[in-house]
Each structure stands twice: as structure tokens, then as C-alpha cells.
N, C-alpha and C. Protein backbone atom coordinates (compact mmCIF):
# COMPACT_ATOMS: atom_id res chain seq x y z
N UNK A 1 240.23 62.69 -24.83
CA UNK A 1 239.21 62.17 -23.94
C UNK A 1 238.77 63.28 -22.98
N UNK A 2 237.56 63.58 -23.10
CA UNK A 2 236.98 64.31 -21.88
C UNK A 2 236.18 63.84 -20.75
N UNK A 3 236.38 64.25 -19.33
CA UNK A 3 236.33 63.91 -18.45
C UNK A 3 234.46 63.92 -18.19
N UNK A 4 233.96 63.13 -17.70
CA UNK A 4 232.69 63.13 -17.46
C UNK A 4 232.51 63.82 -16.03
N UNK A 5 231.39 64.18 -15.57
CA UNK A 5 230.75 64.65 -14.00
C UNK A 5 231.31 63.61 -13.41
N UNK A 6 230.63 62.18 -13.65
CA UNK A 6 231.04 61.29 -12.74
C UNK A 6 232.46 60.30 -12.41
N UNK A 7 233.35 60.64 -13.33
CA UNK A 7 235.11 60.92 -13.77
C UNK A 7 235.54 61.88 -12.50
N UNK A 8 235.22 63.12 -12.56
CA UNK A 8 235.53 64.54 -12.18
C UNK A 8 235.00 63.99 -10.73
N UNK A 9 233.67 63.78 -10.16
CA UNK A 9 233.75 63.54 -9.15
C UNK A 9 234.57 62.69 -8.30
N UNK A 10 234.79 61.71 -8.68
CA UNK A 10 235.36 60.42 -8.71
C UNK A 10 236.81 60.94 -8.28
N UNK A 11 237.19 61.60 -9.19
CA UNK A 11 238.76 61.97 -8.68
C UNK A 11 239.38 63.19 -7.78
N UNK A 12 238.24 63.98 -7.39
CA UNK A 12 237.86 65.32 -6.70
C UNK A 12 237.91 64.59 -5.24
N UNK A 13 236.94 63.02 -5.04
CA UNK A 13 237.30 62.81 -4.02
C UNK A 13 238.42 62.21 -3.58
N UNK A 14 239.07 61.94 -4.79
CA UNK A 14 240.84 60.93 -4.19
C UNK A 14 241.87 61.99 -4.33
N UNK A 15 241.37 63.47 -4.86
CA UNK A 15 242.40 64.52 -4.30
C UNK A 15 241.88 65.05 -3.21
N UNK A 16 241.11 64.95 -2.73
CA UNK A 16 240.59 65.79 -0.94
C UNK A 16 241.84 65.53 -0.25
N UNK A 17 242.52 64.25 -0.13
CA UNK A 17 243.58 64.35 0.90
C UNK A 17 244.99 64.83 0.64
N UNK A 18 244.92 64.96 -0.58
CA UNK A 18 246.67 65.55 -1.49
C UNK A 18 247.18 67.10 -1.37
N UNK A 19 248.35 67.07 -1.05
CA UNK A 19 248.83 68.39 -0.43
C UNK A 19 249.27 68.47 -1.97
N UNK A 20 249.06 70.24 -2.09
CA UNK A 20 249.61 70.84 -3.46
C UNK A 20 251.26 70.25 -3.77
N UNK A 21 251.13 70.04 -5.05
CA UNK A 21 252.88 69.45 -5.17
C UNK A 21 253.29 70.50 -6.00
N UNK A 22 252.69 71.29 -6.94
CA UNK A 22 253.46 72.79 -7.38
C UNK A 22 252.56 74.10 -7.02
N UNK A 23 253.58 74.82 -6.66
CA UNK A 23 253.53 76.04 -6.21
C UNK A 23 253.63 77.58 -6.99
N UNK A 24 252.77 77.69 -7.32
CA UNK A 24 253.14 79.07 -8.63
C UNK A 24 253.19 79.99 -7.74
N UNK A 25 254.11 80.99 -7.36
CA UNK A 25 254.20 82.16 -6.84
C UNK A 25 255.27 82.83 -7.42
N UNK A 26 256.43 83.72 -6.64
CA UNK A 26 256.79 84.89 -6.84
C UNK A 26 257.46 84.58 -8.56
N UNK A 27 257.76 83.90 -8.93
CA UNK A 27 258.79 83.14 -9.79
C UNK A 27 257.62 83.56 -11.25
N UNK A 28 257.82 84.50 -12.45
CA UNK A 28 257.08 84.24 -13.71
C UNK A 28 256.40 82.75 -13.69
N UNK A 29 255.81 83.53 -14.44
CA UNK A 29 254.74 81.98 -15.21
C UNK A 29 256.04 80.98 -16.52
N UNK A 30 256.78 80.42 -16.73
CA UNK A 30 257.96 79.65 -17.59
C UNK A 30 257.79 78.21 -17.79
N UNK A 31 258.76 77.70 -18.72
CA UNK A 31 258.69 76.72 -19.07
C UNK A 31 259.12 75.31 -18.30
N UNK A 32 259.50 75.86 -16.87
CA UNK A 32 260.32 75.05 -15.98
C UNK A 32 258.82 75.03 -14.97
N UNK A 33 257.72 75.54 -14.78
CA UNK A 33 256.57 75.12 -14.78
C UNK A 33 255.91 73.85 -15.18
N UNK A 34 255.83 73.69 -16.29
CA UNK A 34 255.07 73.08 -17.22
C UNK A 34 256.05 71.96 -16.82
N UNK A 35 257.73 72.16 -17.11
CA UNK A 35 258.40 71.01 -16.69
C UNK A 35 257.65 69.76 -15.49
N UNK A 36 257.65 71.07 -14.59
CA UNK A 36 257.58 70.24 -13.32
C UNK A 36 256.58 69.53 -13.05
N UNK A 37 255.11 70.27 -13.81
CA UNK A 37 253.67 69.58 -13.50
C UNK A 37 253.75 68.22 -14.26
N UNK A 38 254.84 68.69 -15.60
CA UNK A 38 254.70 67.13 -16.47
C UNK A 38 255.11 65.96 -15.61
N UNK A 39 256.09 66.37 -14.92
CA UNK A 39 256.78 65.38 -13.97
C UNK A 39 255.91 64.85 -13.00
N UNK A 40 255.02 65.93 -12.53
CA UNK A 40 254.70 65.32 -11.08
C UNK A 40 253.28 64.28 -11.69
N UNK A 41 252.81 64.84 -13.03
CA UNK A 41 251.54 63.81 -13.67
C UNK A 41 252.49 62.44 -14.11
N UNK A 42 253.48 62.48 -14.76
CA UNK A 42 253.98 61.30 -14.72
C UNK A 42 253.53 60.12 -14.02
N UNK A 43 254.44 60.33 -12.62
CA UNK A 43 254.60 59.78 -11.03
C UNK A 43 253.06 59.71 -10.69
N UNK A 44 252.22 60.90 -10.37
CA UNK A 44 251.12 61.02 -9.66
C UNK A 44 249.88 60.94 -10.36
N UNK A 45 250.04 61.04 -11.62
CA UNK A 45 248.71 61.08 -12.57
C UNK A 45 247.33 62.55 -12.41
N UNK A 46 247.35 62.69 -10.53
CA UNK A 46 246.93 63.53 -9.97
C UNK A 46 247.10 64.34 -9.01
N UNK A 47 247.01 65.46 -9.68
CA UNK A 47 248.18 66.37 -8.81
C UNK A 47 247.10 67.75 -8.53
N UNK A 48 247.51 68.69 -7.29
CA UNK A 48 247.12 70.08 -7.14
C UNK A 48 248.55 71.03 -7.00
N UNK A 49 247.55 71.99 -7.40
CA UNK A 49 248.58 73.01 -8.22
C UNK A 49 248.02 74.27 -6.97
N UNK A 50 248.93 74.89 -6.22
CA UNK A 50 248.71 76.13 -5.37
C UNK A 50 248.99 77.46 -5.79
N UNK A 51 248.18 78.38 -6.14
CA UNK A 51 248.81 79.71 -6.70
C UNK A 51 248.99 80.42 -5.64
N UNK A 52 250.37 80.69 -4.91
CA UNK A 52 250.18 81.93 -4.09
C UNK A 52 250.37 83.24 -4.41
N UNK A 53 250.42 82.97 -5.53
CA UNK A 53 250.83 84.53 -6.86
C UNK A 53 250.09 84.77 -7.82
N UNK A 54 250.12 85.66 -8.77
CA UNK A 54 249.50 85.64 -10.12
C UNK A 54 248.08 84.74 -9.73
N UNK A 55 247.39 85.04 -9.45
CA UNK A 55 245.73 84.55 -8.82
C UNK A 55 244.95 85.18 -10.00
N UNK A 56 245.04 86.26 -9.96
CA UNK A 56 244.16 86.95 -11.28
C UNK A 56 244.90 86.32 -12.62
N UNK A 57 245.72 85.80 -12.85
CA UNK A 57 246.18 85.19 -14.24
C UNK A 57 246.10 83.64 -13.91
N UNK A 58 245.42 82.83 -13.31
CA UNK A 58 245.04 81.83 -12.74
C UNK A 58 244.68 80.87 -14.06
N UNK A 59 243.27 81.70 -14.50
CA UNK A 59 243.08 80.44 -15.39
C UNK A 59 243.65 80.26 -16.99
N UNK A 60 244.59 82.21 -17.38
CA UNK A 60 245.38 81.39 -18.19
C UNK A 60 246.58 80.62 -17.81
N UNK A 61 247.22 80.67 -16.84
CA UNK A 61 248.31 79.69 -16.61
C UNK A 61 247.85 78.26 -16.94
N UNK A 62 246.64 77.80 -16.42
CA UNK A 62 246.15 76.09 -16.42
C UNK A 62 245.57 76.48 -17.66
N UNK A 63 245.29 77.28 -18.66
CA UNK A 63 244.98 77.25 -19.86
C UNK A 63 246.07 76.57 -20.77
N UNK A 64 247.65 77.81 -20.28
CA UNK A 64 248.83 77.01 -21.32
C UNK A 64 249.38 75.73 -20.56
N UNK A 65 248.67 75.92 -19.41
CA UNK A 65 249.98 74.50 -19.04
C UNK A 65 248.81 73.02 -19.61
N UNK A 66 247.88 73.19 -19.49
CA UNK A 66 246.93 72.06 -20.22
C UNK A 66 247.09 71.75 -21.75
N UNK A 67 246.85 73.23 -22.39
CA UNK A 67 247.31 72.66 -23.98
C UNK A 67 248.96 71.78 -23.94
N UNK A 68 249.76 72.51 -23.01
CA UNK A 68 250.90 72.14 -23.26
C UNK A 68 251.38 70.35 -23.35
N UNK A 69 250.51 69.87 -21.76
CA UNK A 69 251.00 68.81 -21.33
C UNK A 69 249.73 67.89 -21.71
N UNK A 70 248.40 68.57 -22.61
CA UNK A 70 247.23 67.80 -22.60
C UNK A 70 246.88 66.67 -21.36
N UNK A 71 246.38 67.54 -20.04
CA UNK A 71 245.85 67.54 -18.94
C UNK A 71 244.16 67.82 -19.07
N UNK A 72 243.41 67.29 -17.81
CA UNK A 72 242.78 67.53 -17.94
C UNK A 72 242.00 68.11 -16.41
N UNK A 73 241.55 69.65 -16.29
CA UNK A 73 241.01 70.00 -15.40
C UNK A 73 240.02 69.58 -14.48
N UNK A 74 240.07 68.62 -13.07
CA UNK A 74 239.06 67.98 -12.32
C UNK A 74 238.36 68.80 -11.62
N UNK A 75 239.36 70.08 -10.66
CA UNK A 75 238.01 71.25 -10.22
C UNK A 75 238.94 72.26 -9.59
N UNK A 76 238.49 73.19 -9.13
CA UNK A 76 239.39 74.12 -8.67
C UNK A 76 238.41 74.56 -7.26
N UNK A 77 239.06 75.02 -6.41
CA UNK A 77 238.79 75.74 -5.39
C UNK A 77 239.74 76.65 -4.61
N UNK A 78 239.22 78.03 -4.43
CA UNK A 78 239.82 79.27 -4.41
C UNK A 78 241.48 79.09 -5.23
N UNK A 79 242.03 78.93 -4.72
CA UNK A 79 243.72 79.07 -5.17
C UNK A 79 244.35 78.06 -5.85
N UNK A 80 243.30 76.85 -5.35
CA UNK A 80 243.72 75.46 -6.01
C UNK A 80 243.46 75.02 -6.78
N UNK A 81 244.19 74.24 -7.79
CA UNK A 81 243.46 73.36 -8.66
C UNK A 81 243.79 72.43 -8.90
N UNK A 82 243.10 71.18 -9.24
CA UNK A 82 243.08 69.77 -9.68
C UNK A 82 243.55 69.48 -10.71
N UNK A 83 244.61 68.76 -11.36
CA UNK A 83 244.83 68.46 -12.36
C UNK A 83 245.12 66.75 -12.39
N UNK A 84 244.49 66.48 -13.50
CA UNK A 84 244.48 64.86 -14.32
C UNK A 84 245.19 64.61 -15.44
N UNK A 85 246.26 63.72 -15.57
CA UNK A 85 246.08 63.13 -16.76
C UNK A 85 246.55 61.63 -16.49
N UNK A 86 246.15 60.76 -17.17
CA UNK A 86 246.31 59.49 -16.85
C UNK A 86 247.48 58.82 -17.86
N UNK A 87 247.67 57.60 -17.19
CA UNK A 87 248.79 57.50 -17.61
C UNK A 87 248.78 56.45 -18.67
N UNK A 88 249.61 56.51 -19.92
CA UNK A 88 249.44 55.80 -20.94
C UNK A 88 249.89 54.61 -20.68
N UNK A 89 250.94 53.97 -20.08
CA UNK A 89 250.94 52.59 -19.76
C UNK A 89 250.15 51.96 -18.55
N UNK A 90 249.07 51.14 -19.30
CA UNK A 90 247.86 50.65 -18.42
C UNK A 90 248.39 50.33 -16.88
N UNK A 91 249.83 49.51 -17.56
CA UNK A 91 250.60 48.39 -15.88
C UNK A 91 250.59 49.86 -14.30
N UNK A 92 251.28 51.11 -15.39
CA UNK A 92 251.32 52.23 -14.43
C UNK A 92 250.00 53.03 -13.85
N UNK A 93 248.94 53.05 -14.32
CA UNK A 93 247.84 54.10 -14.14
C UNK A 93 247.35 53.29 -12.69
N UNK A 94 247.27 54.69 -11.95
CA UNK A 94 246.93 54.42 -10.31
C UNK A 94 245.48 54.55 -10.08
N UNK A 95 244.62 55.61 -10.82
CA UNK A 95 242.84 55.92 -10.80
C UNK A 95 242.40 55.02 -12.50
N UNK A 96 241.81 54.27 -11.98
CA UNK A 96 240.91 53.62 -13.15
C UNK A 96 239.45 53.99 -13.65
N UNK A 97 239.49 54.94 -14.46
CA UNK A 97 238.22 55.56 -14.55
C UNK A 97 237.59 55.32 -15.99
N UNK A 98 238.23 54.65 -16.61
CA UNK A 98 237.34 54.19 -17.94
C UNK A 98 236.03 53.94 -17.62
């Protein structure tokens, strides 16, 4: 499923108030990454991701961590980025954007 403009907007404004929950800095780019974002989409469905490191390798990191966890990119700004994926049991999903 790909995200529409009006999807993307939609959820751009219900992350304006969300403090980054992973932190990529001094630590390689690894698989205990990917762990953690899977986790926090679980729980949160929508999450921001803070690079205070590796900035110039930015968009392949959310390149492998998206194929990995099939996420889907809502928007980025300078260091940050938005990440979506919704959640497969209907009872759990918190943004309803069908």
C-alpha cells in the first residue's frame, strides 16, 4: 500500500507533537536498529527517527530500514524523519487512514 498526499498529510500532522523515539548516532548503522524501529511501529504505528550522526548516509539508512520492516516514509525534515506503518490487527491500529 502506498501512502497518498492526503494519508501523508494527515499523519505529518499527528506527528508535529511526537518527540523522536530512535536515535541514530555515534553507534554503526546494525541490525539492533531495525530491531528497535520494528518495536517502536509495533506499539506506536508512528514514530520519528533523529539522526544525530551519519546525516549524509541518511536516506540510505531509511532506505534499508524500510525494505526491512516494510514502512512507509510520511516526511522528513532536516535530521528527522517520519515513519508509518500500520498495524495489521484492525482492534490495535491507532491512525485510521483507509
Amino acid at each position: 500500500m502506498e501512502l497518498t498526499s492526503k494519508q501523508r498529510k494527515y499523519l505529518r500532522s499527528k506527528a508535529h507533537h511526537l518527540k523522536p523515539v530512535v536515535v541514530i548516532g555515534k553507534a554503526k548503522f546494525s541490525q539492533s536498529v531495525i530491531d528497535t524501529v520494528d518495536n517502536c511501529l509495533k506499539s506506536h504505528e508512528l514514530i520519528k527517527i533523529r539522526f544525530s550522526q551519519h546525516k549524509d548516509q541518511k536516506g540510505e539508512i531509511i532506505d534499508k530500514i524500510n525494505s526491512a520492516i516494510d514502512s512507509h516514509i510520511v516526511g522528513s525534515i532536516g535530521n528527522v524523519v517520519i515513519i508509518f506503518r500500520q498495524n495489521l490487527d484492525l482492534d490495535k491500529r491507532i491512525y485510521k487512514i483507509d
